[in-house]
C-alpha atoms as a PDB file:
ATOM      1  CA  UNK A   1      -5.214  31.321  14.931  1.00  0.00           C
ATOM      2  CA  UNK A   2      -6.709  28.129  16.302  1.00  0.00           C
ATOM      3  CA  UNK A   3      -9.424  28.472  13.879  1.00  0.00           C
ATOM      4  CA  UNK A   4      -6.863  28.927  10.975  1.00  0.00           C
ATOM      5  CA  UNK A   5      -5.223  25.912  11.689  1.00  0.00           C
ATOM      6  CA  UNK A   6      -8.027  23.522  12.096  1.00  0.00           C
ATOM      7  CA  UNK A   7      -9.263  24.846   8.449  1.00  0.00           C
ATOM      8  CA  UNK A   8      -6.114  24.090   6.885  1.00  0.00           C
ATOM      9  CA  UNK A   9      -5.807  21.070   8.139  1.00  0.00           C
ATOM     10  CA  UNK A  10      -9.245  20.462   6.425  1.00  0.00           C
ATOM     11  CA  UNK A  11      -8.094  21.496   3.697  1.00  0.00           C
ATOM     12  CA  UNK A  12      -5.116  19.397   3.621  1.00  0.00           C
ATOM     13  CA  UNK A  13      -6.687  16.034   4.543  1.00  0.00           C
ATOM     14  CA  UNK A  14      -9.197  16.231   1.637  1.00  0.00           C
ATOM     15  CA  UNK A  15      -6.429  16.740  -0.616  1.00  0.00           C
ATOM     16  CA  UNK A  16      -7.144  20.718  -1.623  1.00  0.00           C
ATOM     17  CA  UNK A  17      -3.860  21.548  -1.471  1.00  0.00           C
ATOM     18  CA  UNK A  18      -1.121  19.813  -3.478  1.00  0.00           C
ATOM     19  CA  UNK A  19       1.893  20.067  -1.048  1.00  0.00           C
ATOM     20  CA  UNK A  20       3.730  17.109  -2.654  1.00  0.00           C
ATOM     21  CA  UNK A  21       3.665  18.623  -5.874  1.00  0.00           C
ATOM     22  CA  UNK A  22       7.352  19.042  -5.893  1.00  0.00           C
ATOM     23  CA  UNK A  23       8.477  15.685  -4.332  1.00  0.00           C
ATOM     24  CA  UNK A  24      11.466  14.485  -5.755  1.00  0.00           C
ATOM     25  CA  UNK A  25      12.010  11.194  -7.043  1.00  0.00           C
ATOM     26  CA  UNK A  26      13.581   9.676  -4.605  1.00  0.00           C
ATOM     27  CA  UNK A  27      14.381   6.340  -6.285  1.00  0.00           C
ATOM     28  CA  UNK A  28      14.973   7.217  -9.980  1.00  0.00           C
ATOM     29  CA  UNK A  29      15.012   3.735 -12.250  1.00  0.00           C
ATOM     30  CA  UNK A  30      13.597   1.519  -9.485  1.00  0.00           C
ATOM     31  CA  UNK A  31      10.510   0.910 -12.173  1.00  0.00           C
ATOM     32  CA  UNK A  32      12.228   0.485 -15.097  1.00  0.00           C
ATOM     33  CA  UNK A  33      11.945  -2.623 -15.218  1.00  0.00           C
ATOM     34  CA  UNK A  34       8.113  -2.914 -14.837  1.00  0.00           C
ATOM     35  CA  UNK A  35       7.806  -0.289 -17.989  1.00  0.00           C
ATOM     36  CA  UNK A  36       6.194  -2.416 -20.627  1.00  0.00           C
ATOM     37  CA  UNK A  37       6.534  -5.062 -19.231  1.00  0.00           C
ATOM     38  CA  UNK A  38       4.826  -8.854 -19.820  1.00  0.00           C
ATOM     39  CA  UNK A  39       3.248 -10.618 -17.331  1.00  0.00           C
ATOM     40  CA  UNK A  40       4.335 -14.391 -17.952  1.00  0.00           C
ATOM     41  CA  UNK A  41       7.957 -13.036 -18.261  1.00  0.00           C
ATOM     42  CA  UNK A  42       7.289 -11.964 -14.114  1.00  0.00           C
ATOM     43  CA  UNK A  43       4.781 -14.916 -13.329  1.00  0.00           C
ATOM     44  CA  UNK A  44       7.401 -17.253 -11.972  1.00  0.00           C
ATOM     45  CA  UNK A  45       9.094 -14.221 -10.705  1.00  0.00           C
ATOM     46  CA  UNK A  46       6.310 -13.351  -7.971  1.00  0.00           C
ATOM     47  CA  UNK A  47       4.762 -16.207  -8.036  1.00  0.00           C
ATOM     48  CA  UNK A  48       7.443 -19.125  -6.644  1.00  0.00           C
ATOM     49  CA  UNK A  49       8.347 -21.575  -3.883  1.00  0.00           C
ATOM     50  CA  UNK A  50      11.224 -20.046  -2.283  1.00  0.00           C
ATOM     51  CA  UNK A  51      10.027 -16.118  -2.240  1.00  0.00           C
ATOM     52  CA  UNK A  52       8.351 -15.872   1.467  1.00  0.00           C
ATOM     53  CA  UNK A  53       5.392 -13.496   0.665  1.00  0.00           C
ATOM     54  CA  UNK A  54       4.498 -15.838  -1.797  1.00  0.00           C
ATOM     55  CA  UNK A  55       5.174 -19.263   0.622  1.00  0.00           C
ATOM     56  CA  UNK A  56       3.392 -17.425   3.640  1.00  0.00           C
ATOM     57  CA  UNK A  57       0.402 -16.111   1.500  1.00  0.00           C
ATOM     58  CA  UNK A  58      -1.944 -18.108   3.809  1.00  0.00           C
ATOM     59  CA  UNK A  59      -0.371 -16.985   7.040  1.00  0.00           C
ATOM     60  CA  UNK A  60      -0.615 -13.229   5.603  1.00  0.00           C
ATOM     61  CA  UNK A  61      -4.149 -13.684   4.854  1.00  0.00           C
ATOM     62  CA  UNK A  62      -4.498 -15.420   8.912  1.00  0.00           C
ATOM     63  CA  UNK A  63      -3.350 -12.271  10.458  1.00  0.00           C
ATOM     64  CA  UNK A  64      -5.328  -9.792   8.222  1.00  0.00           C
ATOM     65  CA  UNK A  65      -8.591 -11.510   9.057  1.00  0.00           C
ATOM     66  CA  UNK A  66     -10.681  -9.971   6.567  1.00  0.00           C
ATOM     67  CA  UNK A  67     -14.063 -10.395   6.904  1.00  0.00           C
ATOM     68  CA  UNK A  68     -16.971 -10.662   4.182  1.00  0.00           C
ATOM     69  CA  UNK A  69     -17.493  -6.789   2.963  1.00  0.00           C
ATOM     70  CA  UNK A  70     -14.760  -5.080   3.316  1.00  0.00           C
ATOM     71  CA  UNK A  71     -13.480  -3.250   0.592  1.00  0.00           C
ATOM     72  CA  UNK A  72      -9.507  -3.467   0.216  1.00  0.00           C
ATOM     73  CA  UNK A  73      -6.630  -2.341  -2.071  1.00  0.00           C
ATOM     74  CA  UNK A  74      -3.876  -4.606  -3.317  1.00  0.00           C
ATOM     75  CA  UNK A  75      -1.456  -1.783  -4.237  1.00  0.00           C
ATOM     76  CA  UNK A  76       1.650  -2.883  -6.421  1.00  0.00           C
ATOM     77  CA  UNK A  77      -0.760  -6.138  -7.163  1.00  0.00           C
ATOM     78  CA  UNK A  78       1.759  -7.528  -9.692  1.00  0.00           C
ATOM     79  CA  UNK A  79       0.259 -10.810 -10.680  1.00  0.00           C
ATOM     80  CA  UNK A  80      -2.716 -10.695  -8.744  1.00  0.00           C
ATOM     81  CA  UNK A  81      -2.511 -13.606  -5.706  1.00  0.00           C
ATOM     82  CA  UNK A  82      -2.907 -11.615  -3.394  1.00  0.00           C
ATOM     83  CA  UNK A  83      -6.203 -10.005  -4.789  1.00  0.00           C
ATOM     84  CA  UNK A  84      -7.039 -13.175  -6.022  1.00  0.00           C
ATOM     85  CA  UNK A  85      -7.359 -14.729  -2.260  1.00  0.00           C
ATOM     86  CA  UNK A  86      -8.344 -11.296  -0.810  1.00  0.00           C
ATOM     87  CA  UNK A  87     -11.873 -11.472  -3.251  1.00  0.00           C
ATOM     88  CA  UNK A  88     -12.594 -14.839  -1.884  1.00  0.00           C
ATOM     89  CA  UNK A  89     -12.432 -13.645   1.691  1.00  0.00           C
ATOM     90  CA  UNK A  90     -14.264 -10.373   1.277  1.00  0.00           C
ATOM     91  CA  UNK A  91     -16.832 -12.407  -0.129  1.00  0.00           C
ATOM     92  CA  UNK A  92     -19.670 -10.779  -2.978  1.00  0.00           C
ATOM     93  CA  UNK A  93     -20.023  -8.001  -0.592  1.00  0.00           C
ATOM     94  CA  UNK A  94     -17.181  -6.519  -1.066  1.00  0.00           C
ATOM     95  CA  UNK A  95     -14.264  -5.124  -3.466  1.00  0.00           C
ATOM     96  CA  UNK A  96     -10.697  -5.828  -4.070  1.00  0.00           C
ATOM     97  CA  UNK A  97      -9.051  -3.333  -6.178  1.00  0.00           C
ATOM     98  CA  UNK A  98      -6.099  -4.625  -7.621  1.00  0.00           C
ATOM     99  CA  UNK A  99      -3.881  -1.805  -8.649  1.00  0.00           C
ATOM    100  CA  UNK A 100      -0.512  -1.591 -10.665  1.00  0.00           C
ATOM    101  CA  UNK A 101       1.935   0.491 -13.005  1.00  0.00           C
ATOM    102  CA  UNK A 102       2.390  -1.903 -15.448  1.00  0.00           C
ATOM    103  CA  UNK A 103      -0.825  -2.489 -17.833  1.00  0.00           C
ATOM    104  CA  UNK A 104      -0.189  -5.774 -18.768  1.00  0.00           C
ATOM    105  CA  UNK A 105      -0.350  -7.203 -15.227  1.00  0.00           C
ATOM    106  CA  UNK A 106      -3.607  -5.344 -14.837  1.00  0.00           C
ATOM    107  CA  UNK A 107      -5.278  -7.148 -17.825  1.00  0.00           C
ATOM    108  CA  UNK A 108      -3.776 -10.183 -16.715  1.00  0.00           C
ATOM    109  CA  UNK A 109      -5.323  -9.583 -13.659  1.00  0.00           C
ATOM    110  CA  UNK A 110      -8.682  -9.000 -14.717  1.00  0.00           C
ATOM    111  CA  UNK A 111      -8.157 -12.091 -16.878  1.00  0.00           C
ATOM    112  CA  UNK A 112      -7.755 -14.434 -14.120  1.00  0.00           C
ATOM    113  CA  UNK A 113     -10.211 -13.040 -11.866  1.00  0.00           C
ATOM    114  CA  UNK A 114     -13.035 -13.641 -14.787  1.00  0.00           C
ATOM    115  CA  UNK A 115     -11.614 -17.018 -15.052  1.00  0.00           C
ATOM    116  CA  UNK A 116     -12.347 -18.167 -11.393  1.00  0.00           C
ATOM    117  CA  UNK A 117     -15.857 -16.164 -11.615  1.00  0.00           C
ATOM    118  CA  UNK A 118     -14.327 -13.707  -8.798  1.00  0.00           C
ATOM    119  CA  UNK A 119     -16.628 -10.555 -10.425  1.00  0.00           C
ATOM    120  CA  UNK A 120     -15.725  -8.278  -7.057  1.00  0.00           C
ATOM    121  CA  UNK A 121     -11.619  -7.483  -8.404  1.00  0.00           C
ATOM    122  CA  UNK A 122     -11.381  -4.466 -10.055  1.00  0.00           C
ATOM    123  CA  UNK A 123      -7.766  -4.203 -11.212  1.00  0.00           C
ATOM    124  CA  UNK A 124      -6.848  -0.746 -12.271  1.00  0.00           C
ATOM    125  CA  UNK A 125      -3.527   0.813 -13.910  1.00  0.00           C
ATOM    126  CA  UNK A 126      -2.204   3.422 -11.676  1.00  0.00           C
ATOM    127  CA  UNK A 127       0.357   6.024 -11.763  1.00  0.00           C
ATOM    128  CA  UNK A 128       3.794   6.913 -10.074  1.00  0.00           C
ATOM    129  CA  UNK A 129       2.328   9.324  -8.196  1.00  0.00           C
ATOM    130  CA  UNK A 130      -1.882   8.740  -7.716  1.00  0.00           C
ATOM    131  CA  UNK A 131      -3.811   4.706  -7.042  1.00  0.00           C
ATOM    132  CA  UNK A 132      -6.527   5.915  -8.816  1.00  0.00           C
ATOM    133  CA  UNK A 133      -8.360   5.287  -6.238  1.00  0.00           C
ATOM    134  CA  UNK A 134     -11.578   7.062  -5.567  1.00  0.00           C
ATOM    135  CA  UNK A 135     -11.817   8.993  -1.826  1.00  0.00           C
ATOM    136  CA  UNK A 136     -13.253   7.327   1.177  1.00  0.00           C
ATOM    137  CA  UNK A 137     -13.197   3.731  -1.188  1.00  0.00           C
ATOM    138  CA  UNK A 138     -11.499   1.370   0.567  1.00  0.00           C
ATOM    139  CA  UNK A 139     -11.399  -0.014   4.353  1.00  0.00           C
ATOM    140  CA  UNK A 140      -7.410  -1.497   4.239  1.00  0.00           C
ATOM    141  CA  UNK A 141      -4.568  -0.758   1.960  1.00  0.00           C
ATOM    142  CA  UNK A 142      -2.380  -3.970   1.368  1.00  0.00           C
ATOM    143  CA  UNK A 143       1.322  -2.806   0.092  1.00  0.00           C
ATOM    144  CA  UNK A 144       3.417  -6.445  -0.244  1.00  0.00           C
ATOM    145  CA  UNK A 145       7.245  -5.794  -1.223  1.00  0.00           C
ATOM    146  CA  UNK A 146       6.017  -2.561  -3.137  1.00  0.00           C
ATOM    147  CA  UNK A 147       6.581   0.467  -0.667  1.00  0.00           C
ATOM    148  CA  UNK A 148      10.580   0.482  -1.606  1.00  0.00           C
ATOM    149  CA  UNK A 149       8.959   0.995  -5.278  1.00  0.00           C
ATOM    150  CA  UNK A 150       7.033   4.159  -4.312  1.00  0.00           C
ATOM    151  CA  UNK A 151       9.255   6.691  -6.644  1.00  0.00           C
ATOM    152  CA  UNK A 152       6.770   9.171  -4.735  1.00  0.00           C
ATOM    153  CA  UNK A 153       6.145   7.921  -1.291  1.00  0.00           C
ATOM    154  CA  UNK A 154       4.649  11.452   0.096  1.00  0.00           C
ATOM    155  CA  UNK A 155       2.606  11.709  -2.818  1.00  0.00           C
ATOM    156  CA  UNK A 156       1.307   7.559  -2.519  1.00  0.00           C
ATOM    157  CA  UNK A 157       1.217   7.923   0.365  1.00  0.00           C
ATOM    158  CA  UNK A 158      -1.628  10.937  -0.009  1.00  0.00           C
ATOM    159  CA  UNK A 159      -3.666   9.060  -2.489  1.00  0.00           C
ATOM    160  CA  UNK A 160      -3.716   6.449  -0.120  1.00  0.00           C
ATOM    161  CA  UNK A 161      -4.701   8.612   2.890  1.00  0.00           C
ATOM    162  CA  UNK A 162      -7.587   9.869   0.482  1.00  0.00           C
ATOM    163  CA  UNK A 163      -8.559   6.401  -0.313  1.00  0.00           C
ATOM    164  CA  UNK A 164      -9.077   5.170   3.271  1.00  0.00           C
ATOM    165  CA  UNK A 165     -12.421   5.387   4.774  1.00  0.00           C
ATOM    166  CA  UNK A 166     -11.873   7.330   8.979  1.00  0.00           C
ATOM    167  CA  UNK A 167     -10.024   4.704  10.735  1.00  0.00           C
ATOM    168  CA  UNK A 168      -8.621   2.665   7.718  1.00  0.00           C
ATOM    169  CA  UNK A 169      -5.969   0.131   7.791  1.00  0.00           C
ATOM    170  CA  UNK A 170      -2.570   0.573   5.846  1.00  0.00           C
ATOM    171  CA  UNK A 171      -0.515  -2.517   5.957  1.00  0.00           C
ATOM    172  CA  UNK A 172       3.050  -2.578   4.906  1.00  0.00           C
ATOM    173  CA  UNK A 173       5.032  -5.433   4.421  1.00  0.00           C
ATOM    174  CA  UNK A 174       8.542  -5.127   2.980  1.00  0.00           C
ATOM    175  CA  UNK A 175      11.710  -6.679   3.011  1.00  0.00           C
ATOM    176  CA  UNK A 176      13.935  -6.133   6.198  1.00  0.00           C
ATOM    177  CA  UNK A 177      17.405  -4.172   5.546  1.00  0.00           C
ATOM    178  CA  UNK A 178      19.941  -4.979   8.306  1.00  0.00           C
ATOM    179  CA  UNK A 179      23.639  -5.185   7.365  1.00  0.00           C
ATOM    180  CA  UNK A 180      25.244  -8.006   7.950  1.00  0.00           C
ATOM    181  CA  UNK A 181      21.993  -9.935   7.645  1.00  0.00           C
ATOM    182  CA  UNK A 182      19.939  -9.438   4.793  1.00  0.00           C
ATOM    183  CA  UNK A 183      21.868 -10.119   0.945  1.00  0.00           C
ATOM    184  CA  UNK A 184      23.372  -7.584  -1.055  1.00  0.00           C
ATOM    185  CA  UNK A 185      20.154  -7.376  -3.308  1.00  0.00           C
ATOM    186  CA  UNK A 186      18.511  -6.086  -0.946  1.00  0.00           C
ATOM    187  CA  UNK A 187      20.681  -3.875   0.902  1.00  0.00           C
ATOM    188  CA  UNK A 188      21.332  -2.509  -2.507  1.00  0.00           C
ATOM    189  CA  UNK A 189      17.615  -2.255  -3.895  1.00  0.00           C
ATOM    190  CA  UNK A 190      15.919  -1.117  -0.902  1.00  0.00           C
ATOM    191  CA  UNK A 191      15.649   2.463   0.000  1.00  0.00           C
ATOM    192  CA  UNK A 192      15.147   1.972   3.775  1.00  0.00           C
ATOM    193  CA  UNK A 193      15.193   0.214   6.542  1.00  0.00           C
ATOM    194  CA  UNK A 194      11.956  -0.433   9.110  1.00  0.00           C
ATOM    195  CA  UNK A 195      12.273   2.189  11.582  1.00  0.00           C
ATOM    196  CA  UNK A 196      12.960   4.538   8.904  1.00  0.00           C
ATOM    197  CA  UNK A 197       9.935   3.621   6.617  1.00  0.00           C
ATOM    198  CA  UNK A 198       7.364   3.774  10.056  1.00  0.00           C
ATOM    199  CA  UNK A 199       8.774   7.114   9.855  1.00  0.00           C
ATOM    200  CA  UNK A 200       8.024   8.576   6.611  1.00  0.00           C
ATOM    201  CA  UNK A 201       4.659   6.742   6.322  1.00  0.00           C
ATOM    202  CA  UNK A 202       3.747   8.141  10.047  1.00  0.00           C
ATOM    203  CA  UNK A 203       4.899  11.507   8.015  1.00  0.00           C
ATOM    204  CA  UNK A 204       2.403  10.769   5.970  1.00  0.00           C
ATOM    205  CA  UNK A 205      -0.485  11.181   8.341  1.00  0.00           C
ATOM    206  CA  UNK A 206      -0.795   7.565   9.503  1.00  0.00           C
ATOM    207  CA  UNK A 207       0.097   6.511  13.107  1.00  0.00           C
ATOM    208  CA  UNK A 208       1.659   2.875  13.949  1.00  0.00           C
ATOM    209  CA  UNK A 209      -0.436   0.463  15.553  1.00  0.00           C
ATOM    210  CA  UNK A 210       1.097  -3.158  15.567  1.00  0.00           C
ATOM    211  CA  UNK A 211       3.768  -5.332  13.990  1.00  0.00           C
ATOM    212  CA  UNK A 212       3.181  -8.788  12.921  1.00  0.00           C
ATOM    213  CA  UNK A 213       6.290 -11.073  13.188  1.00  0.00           C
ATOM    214  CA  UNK A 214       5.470 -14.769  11.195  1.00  0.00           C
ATOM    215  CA  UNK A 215       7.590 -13.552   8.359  1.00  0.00           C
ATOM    216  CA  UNK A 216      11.649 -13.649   8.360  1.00  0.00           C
ATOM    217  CA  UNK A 217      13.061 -11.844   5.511  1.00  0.00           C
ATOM    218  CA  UNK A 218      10.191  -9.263   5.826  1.00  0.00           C
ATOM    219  CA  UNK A 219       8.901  -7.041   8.503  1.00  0.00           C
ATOM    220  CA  UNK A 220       4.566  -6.837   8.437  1.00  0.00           C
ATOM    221  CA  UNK A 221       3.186  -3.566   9.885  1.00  0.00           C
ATOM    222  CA  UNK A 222       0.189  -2.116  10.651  1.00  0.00           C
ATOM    223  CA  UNK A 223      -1.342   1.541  10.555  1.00  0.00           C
ATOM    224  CA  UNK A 224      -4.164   3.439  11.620  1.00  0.00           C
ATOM    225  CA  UNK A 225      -5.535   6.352   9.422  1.00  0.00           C
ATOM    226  CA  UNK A 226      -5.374   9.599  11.740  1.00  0.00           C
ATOM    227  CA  UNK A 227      -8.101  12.261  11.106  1.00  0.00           C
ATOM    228  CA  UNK A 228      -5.466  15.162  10.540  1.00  0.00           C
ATOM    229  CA  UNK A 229      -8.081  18.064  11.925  1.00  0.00           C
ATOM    230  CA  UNK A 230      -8.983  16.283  14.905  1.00  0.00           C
ATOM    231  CA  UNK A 231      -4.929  15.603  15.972  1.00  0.00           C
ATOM    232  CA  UNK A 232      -4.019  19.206  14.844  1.00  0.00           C
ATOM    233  CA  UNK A 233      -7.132  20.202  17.124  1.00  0.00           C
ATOM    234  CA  UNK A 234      -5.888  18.670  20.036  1.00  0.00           C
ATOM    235  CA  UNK A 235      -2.360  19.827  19.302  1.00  0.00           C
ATOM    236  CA  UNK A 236      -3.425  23.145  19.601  1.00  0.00           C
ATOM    237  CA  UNK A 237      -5.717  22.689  22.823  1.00  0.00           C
ATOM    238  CA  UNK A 238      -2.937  21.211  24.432  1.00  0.00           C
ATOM    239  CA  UNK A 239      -0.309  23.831  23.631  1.00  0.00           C
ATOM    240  CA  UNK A 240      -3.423  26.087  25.471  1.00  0.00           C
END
């Protein structure tokens, strides 16, 4: 039985078997906005003093502490900052994949990396439900004010799994939902709250490591890529 387990767990983590097939949308419209979309209509949207992820870039990029040759995925990219300052810390050595639904913020994108000669951002146009990314690509996953956009978490939340090298990085920052606190916006756009989110994405075959607290309106977490046959291994010796 032992045996039987620890194969299907194989299996699973290589992403044989497509349990999350029949997810259900779980936030139906969130994205409509972002279908078709133009990229200078959203530039002073993402991009603006007064929006904290945007303001704190710097300190973000502090506590990540990438290092020249890493290979990381901005995932919900929008306009690109992020990636653009990720591919000048990774350095030539390595890649920043800046990924999105919309198309025209991907060719945007790639337009603005050519013009500042940064030749390691490869922006690709993803789906709902897949990055696009290829298995065993990337070292860290960067999700900024994005994960409350996942219309498929389980099933992002897979391609990312398959995307992360053994003992990859997922970082999550999103905006904090606490009543009485946070505005109506977001109490009405976002899906979940913190505790619940560590939750799903722990769900998702990723254990917590550490929380990062130099923003205010958002919480900044960190996860560790679990090797699902080695923990379903153990699981079974211990129940032995």
């Amino acid at each position: 039985m032992k045996y039987f387990v620890l194969s299907f767990c194989l299996l699973l983590s290589y992403g044989f078997i497509p349990v999350h097939a029949d997810e259900e949308n779980v936030s139906p419209g969130i994205n409509r906005h972002y279908q078709g979309a133009e990229y200078q209509q959203w530039l002073s949207t993402f991009e603006w003093s007064g929006r904290e992820v945007y303001d704190r870039r710097h300190d973000v990029l502090k506590v990540l502490q990438l290092k020249p040759g890493l290979d990381i995925a901005d995932i919900g990219a929008g306009t690109g900052f992020y990636s653009l300052l990720f591919a000048q810390q990774v350095g030539k050595s390595g890649n920043v994949f800046a990924i999105d639904v919309t198309e025209d913020f991907v060719s945007n994108i790639k337009r603005r990396a050519e013009e500042n000669n940064l030749h390691n951002i490869q922006a690709i146009h993803s789906e709902q439900k897949d990055t696009r990314l290829e298995p065993a690509s990337i070292d860290i996953a960067f999700v900024c004010n994005t994960y409350h956009h996942f219309e498929y978490p389980q099933a992002m939340l897979a391609s990312i799994y398959r995307a992360l090298r053994p003992g990859g990085t997922l970082v999550v920052i999103d905006y904090r939902k606490q009543a009485g606190t946070s505005s109506s916006w977001v109490m009405s756009h976002v899906r979940h709250g913190k505790q619940l989110v560590i939750d799903e994405i722990e769900q998702g075959g990723f254990k917590f490591q550490s929380e990062s607290n130099i923003l205010k309106e958002n919480y900044f977490l960190r996860f560790l890529k679990v090797d699902r046959a080695k923990d379903s291994e153990q699981r079974e010796i211990n129940r032995d």
